[in-house]
C-alpha atoms as a PDB file:
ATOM      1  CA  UNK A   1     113.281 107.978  90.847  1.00  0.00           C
ATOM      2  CA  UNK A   2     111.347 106.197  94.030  1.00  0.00           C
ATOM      3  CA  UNK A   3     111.025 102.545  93.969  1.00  0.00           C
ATOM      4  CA  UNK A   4     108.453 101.445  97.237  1.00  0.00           C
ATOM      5  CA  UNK A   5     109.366  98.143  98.547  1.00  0.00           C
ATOM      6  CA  UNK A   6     108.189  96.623 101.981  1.00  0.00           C
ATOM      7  CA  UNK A   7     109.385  98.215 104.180  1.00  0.00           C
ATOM      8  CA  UNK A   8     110.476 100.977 102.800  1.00  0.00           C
ATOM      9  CA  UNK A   9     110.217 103.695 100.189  1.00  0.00           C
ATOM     10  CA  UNK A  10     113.520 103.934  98.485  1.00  0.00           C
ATOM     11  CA  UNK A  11     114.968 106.662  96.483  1.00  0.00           C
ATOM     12  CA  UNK A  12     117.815 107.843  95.117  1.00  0.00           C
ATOM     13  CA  UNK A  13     120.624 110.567  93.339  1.00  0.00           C
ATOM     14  CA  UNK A  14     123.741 109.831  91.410  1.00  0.00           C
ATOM     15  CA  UNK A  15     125.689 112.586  89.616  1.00  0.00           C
ATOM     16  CA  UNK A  16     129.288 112.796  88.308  1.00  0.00           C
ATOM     17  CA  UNK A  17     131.639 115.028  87.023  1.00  0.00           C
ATOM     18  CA  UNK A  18     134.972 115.297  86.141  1.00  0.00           C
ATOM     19  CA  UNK A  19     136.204 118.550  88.130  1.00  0.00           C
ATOM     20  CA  UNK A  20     137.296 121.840  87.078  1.00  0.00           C
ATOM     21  CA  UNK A  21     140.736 120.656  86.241  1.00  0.00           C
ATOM     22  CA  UNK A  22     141.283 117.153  84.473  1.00  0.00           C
ATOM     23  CA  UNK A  23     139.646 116.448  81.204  1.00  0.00           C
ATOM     24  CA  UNK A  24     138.103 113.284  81.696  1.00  0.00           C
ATOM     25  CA  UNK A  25     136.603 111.691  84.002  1.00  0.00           C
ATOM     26  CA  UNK A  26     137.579 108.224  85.623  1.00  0.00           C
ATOM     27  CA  UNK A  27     134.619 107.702  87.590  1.00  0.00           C
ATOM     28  CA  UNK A  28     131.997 104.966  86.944  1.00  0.00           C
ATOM     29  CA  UNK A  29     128.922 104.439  89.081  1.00  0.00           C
ATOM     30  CA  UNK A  30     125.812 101.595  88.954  1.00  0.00           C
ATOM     31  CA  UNK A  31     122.630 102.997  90.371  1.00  0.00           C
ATOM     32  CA  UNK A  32     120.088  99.486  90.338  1.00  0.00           C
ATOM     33  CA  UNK A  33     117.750 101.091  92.705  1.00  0.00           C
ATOM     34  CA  UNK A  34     115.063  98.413  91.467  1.00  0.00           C
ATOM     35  CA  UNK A  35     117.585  95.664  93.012  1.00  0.00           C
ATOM     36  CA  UNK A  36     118.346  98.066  96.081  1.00  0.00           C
ATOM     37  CA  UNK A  37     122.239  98.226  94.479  1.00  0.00           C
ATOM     38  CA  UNK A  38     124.148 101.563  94.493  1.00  0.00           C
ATOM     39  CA  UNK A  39     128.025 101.711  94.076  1.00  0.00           C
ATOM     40  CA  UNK A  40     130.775 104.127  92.936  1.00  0.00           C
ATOM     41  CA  UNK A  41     134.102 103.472  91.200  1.00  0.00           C
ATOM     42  CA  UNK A  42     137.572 105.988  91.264  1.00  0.00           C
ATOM     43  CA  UNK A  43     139.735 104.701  88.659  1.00  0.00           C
ATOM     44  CA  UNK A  44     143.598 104.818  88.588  1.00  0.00           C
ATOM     45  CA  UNK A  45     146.191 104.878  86.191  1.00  0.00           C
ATOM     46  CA  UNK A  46     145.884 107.962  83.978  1.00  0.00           C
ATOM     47  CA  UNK A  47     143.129 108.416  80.875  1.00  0.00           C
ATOM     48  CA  UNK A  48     142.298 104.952  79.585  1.00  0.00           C
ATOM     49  CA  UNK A  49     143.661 102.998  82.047  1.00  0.00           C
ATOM     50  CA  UNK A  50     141.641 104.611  85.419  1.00  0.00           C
ATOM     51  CA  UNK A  51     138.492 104.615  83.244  1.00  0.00           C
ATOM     52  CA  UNK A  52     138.429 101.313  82.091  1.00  0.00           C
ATOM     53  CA  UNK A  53     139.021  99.911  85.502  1.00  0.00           C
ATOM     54  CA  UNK A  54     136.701 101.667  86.932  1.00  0.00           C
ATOM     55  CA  UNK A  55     134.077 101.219  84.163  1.00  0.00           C
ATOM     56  CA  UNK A  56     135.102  97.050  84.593  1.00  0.00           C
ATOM     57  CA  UNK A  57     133.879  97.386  88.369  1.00  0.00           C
ATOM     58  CA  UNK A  58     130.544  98.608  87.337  1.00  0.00           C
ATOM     59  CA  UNK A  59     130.068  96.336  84.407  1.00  0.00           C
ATOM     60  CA  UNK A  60     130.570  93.331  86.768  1.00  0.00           C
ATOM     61  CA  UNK A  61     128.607  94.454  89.168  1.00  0.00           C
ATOM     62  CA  UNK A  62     125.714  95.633  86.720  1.00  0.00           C
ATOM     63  CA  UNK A  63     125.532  92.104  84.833  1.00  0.00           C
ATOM     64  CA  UNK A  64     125.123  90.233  87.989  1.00  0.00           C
ATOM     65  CA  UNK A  65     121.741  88.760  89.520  1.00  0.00           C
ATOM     66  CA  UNK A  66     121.531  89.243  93.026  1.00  0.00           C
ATOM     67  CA  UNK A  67     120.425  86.402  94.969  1.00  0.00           C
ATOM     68  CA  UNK A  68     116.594  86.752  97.539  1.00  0.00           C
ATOM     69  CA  UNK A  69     119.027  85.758 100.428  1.00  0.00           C
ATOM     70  CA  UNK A  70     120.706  88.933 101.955  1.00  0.00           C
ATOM     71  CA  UNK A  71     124.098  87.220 102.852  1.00  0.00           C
ATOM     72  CA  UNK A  72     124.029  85.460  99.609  1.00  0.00           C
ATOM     73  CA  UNK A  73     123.667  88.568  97.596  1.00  0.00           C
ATOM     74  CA  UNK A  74     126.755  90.350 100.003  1.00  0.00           C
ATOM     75  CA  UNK A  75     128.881  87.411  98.888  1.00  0.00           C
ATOM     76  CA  UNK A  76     127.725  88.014  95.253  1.00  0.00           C
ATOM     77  CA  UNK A  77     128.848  91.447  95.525  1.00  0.00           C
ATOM     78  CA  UNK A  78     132.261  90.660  96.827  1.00  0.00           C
ATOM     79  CA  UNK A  79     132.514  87.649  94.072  1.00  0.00           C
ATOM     80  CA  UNK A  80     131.526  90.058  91.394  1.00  0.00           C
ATOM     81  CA  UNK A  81     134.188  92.724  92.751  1.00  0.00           C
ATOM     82  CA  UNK A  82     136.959  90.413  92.881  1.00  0.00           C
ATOM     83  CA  UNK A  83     136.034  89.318  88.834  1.00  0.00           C
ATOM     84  CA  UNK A  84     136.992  93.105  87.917  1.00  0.00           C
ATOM     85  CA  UNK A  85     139.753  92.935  89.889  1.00  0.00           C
ATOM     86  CA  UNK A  86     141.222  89.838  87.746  1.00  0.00           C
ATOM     87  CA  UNK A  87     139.706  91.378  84.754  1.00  0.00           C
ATOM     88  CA  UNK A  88     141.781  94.425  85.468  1.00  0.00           C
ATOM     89  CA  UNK A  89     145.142  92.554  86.126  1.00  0.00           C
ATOM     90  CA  UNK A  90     144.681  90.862  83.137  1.00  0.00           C
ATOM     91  CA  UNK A  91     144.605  93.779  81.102  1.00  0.00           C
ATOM     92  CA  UNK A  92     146.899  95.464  82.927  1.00  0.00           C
ATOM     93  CA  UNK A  93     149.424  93.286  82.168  1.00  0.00           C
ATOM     94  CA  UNK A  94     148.602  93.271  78.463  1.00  0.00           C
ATOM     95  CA  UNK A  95     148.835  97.025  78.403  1.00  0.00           C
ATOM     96  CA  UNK A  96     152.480  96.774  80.138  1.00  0.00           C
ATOM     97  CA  UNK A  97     151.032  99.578  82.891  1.00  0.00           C
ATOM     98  CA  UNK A  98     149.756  99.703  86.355  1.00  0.00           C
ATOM     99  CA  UNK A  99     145.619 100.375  86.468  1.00  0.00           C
ATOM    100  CA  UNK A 100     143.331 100.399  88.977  1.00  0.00           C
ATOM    101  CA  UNK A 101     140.365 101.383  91.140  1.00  0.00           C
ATOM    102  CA  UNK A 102     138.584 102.104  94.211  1.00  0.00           C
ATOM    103  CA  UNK A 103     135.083 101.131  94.492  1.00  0.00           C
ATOM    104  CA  UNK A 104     132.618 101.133  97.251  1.00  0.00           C
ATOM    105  CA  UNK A 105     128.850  99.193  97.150  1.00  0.00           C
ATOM    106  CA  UNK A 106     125.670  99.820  99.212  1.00  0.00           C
ATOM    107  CA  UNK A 107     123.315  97.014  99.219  1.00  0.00           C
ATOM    108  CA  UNK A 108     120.223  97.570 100.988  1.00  0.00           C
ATOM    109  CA  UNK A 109     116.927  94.415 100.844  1.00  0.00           C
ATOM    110  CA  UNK A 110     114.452  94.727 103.260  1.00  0.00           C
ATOM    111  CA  UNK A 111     115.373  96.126 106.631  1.00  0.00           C
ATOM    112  CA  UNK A 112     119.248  95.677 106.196  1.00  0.00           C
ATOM    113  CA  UNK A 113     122.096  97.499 104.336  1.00  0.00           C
ATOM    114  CA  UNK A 114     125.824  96.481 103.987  1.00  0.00           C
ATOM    115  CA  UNK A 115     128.536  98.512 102.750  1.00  0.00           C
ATOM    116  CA  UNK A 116     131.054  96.849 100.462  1.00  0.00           C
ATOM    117  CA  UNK A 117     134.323  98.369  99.890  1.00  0.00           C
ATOM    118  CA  UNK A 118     138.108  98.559  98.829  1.00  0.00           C
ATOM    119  CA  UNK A 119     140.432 101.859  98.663  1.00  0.00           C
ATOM    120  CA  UNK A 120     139.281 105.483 100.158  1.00  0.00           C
ATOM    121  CA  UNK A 121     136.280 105.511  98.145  1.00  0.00           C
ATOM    122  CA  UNK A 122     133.512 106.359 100.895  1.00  0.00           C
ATOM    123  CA  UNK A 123     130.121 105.623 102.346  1.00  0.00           C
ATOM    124  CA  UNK A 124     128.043 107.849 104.977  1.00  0.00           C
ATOM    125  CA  UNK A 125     124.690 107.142 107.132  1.00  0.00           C
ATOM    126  CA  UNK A 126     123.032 110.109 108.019  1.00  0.00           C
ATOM    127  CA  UNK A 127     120.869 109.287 110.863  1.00  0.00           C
ATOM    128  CA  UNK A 128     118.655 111.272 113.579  1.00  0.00           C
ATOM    129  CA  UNK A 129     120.966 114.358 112.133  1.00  0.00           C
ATOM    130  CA  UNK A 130     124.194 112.392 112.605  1.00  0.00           C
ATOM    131  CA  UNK A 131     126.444 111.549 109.495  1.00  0.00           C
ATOM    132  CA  UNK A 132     128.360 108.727 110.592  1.00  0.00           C
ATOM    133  CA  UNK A 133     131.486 107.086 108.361  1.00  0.00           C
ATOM    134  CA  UNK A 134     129.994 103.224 107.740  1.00  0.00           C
ATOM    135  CA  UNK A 135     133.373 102.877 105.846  1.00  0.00           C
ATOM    136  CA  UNK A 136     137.578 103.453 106.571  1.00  0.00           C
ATOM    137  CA  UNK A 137     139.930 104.620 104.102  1.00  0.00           C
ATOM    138  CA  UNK A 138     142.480 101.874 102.730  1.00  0.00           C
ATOM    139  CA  UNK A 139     145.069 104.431 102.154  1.00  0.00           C
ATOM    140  CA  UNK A 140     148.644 104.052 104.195  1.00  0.00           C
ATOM    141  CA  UNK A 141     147.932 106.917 106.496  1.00  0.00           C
ATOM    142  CA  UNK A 142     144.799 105.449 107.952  1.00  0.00           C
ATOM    143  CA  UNK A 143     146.459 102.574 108.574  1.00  0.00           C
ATOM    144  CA  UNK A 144     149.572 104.289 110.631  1.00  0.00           C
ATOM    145  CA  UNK A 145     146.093 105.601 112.700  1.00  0.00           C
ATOM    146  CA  UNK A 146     144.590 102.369 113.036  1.00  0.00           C
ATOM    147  CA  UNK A 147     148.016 101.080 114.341  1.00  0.00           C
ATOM    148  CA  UNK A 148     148.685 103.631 116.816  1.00  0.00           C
ATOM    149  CA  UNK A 149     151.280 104.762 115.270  1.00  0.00           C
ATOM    150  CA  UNK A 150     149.957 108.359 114.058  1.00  0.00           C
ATOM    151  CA  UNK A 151     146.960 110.316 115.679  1.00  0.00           C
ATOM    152  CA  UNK A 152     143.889 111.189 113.884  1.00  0.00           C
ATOM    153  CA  UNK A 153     144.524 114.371 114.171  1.00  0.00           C
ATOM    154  CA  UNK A 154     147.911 114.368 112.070  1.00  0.00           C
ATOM    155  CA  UNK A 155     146.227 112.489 109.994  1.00  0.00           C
ATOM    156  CA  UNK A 156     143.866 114.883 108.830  1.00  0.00           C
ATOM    157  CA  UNK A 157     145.498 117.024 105.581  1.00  0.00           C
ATOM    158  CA  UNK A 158     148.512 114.521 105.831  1.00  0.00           C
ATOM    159  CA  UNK A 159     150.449 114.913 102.228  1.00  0.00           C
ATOM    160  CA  UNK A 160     150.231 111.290 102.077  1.00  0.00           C
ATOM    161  CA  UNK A 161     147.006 110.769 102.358  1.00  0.00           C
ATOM    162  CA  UNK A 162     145.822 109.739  99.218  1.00  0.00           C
ATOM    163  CA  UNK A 163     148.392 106.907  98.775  1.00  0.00           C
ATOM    164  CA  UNK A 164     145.812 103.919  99.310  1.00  0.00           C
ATOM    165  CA  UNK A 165     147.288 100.628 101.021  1.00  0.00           C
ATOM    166  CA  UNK A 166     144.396  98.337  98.922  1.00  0.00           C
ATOM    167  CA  UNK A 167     142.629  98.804  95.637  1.00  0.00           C
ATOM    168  CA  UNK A 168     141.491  96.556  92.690  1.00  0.00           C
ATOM    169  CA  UNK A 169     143.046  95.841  90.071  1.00  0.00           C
ATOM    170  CA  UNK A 170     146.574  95.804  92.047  1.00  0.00           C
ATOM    171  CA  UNK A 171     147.099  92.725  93.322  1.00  0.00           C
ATOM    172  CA  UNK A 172     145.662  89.143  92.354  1.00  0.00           C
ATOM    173  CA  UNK A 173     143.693  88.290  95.624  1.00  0.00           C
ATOM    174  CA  UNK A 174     141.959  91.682  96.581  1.00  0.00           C
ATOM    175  CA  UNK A 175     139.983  91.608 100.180  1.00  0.00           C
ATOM    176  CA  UNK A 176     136.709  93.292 100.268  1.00  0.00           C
ATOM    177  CA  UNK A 177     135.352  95.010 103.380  1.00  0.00           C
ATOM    178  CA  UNK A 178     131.901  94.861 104.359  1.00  0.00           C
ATOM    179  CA  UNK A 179     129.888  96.069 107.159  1.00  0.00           C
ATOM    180  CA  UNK A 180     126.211  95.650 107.612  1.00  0.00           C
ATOM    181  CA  UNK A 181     123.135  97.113 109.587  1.00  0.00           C
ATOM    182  CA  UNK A 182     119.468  98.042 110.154  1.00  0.00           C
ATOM    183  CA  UNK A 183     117.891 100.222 107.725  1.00  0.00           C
ATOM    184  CA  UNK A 184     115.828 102.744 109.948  1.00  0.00           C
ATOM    185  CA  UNK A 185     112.994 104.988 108.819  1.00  0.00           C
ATOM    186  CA  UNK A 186     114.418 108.354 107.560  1.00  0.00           C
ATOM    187  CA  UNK A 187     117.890 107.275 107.010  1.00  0.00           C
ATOM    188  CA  UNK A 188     119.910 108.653 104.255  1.00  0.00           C
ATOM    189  CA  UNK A 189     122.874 106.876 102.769  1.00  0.00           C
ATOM    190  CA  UNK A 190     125.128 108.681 100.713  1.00  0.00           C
ATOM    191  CA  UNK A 191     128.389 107.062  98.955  1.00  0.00           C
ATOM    192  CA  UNK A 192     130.867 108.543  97.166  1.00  0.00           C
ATOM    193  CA  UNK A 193     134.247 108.983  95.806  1.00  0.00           C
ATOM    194  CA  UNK A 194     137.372 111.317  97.462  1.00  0.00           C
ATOM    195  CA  UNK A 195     136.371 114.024  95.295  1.00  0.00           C
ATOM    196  CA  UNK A 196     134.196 114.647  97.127  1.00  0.00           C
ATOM    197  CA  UNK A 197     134.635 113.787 100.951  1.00  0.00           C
ATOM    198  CA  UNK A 198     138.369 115.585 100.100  1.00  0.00           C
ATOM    199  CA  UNK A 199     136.563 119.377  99.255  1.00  0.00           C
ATOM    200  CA  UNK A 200     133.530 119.479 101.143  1.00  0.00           C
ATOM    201  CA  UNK A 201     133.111 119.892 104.751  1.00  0.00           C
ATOM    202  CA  UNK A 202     131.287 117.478 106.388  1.00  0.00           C
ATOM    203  CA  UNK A 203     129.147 119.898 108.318  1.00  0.00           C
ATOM    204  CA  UNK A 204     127.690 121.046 104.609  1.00  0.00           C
ATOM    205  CA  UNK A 205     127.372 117.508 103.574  1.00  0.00           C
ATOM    206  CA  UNK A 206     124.875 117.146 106.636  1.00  0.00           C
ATOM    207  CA  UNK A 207     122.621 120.328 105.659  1.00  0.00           C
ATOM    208  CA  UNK A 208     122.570 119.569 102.003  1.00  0.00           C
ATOM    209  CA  UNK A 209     121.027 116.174 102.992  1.00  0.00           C
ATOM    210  CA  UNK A 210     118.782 117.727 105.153  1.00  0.00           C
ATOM    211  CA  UNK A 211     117.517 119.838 103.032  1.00  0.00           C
ATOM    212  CA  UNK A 212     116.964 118.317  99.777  1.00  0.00           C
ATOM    213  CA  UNK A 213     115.718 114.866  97.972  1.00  0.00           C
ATOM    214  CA  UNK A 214     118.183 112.973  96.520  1.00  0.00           C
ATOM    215  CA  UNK A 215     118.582 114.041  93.056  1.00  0.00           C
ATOM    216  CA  UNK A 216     118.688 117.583  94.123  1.00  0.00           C
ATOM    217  CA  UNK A 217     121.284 116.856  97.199  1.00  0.00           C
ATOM    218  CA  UNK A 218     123.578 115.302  94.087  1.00  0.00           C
ATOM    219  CA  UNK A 219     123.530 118.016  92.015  1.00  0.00           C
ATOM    220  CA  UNK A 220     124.285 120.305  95.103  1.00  0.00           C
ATOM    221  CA  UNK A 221     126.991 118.722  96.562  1.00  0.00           C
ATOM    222  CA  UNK A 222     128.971 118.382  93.139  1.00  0.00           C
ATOM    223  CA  UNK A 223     128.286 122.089  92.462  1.00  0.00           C
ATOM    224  CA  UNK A 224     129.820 122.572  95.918  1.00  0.00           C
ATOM    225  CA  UNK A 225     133.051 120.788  95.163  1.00  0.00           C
ATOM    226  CA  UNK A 226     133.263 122.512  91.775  1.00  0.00           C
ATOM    227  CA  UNK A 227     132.888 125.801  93.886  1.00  0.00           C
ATOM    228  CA  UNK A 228     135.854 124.538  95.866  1.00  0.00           C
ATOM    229  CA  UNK A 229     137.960 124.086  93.074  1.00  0.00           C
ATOM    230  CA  UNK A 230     136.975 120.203  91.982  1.00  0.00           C
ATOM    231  CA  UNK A 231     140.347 119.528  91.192  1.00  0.00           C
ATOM    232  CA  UNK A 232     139.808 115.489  91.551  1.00  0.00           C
ATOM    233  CA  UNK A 233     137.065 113.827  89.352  1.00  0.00           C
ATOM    234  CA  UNK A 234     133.552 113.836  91.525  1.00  0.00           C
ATOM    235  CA  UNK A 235     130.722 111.139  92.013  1.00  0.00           C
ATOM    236  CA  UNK A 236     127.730 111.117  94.152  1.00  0.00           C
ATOM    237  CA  UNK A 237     124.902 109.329  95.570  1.00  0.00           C
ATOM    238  CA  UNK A 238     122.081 109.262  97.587  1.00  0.00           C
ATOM    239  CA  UNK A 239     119.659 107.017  98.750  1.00  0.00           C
ATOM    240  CA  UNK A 240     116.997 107.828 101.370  1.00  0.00           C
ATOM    241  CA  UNK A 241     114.750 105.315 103.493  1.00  0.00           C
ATOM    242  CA  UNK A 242     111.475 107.518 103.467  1.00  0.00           C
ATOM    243  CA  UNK A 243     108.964 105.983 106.569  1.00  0.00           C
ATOM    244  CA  UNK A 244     106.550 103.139 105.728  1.00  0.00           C
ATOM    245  CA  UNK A 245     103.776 105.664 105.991  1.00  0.00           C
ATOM    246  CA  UNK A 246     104.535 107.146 102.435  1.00  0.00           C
ATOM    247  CA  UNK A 247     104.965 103.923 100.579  1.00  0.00           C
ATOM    248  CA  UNK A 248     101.193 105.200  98.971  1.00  0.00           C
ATOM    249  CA  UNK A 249     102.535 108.608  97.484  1.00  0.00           C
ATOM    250  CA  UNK A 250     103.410 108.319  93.947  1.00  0.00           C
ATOM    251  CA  UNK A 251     106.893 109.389  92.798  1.00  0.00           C
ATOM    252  CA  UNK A 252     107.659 112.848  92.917  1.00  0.00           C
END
């Protein structure tokens, strides 16, 4: 799907799948390419419980109306993130368990993009062949790095790596990261959650974007975690920022 807005043609990918090993899939993803809103949810806290958290995430985020002012729509986002998060304590509490998610947000109007996040759930800018990390991890490893108190390097493979230090749901005031930029003319944004970023090289990431439109790129980078083994739940998307000079081809 290819949605042309000044001043940029916009299009995007989503897939999902729930791995070669678990029988369900805790995922959730929103794709409102129409409002220039992408964003994927990892749920936590077994069959019901991770999905429903998850699938609260998107439901918030796909019910809301997203203001004409850029900062006003960020705050929006954040607002309608921390509703899911009380919406998830709430039942979480009723259920007598622990549930949860991760869930990262790419908001792009105009000429600008922010990335809106909480737990290891990631987004990437691929730009002038460069796939740059817009997001960090909230999991208690990255934080030990961030603190000086373990090197990246260690940090790489650590067995504690996936043990995330923020996520919604968890606690009753959640803190939501953002960062923002300038959309430029051929960028690709892909987001994602650890199923992904945790199988697949990042070197392959960059050629599959290269070499493929969005909704092809998906589908290829999920088989390529499934040919990896996929043992974690996998969701995918990407969103490409063609150049002004094709906002007259009709969609593909």
């Amino acid at each position: 799907m290819a949605v042309s807005y000044q001043p940029f043609r916009i299009e995007s990918g989503a897939k999902t799948h729930e791995g070669r090993v678990r029988d369900h899939n805790e995922d959730s993803f929103v794709a409102k390419e129409g409002q220039g809103l992408w964003a994927v949810a990892d749920g936590m806290g077994g069959h019901e419980g991770g999905e429903w958290a998850s699938a609260k995430i998107v439901e918030k985020l796909d019910e809301m109306e997203l203001p004409e002012d850029f900062d006003a729509a960020c705050d929006a986002i954040a607002e309608a993130i921390r509703k899911a998060n009380r919406a998830i304590i709430v039942e979480a509490r009723r259920r007598a368990k622990q549930m949860g998610s991760t869930v990262v947000a790419l908001f792009v109007r105009d000429e600008r993009y922010a990335v809106l996040w909480v737990g290891d759930s990631r987004a990437y800018l691929l730009r002038d062949g460069a796939l740059k990390q817009l997001s960090h991890d909230h999991t208690q490893v990255q934080e030990m790095v961030a603190r000086g108190i373990m090197s990246p390097e260690d940090a790489i493979g650590h067995p504690m790596g996936h043990i995330l230090s923020r996520a919604v749901g968890v606690r009753d005031e959640i803190e939501v990261d953002k960062v923002t930029g300038e959309v430029w003319p051929g960028d690709i944004f892909l987001i994602c959650s650890d199923g992904l970023h945790g199988y697949v090289a990042e070197a392959d990431i960059v050629r599959t974007l290269t070499r493929s439109p969005p909704e092809h790129v998906t589908e290829e980078l999920v088989e390529m975690t499934l040919a990896n083994g996929a043992p974690d739940n996998v969701t995918v998307i990407a969103v490409w920022a063609s150049d002004p000079t094709l906002l007259s081809l009709p969609d593909r």
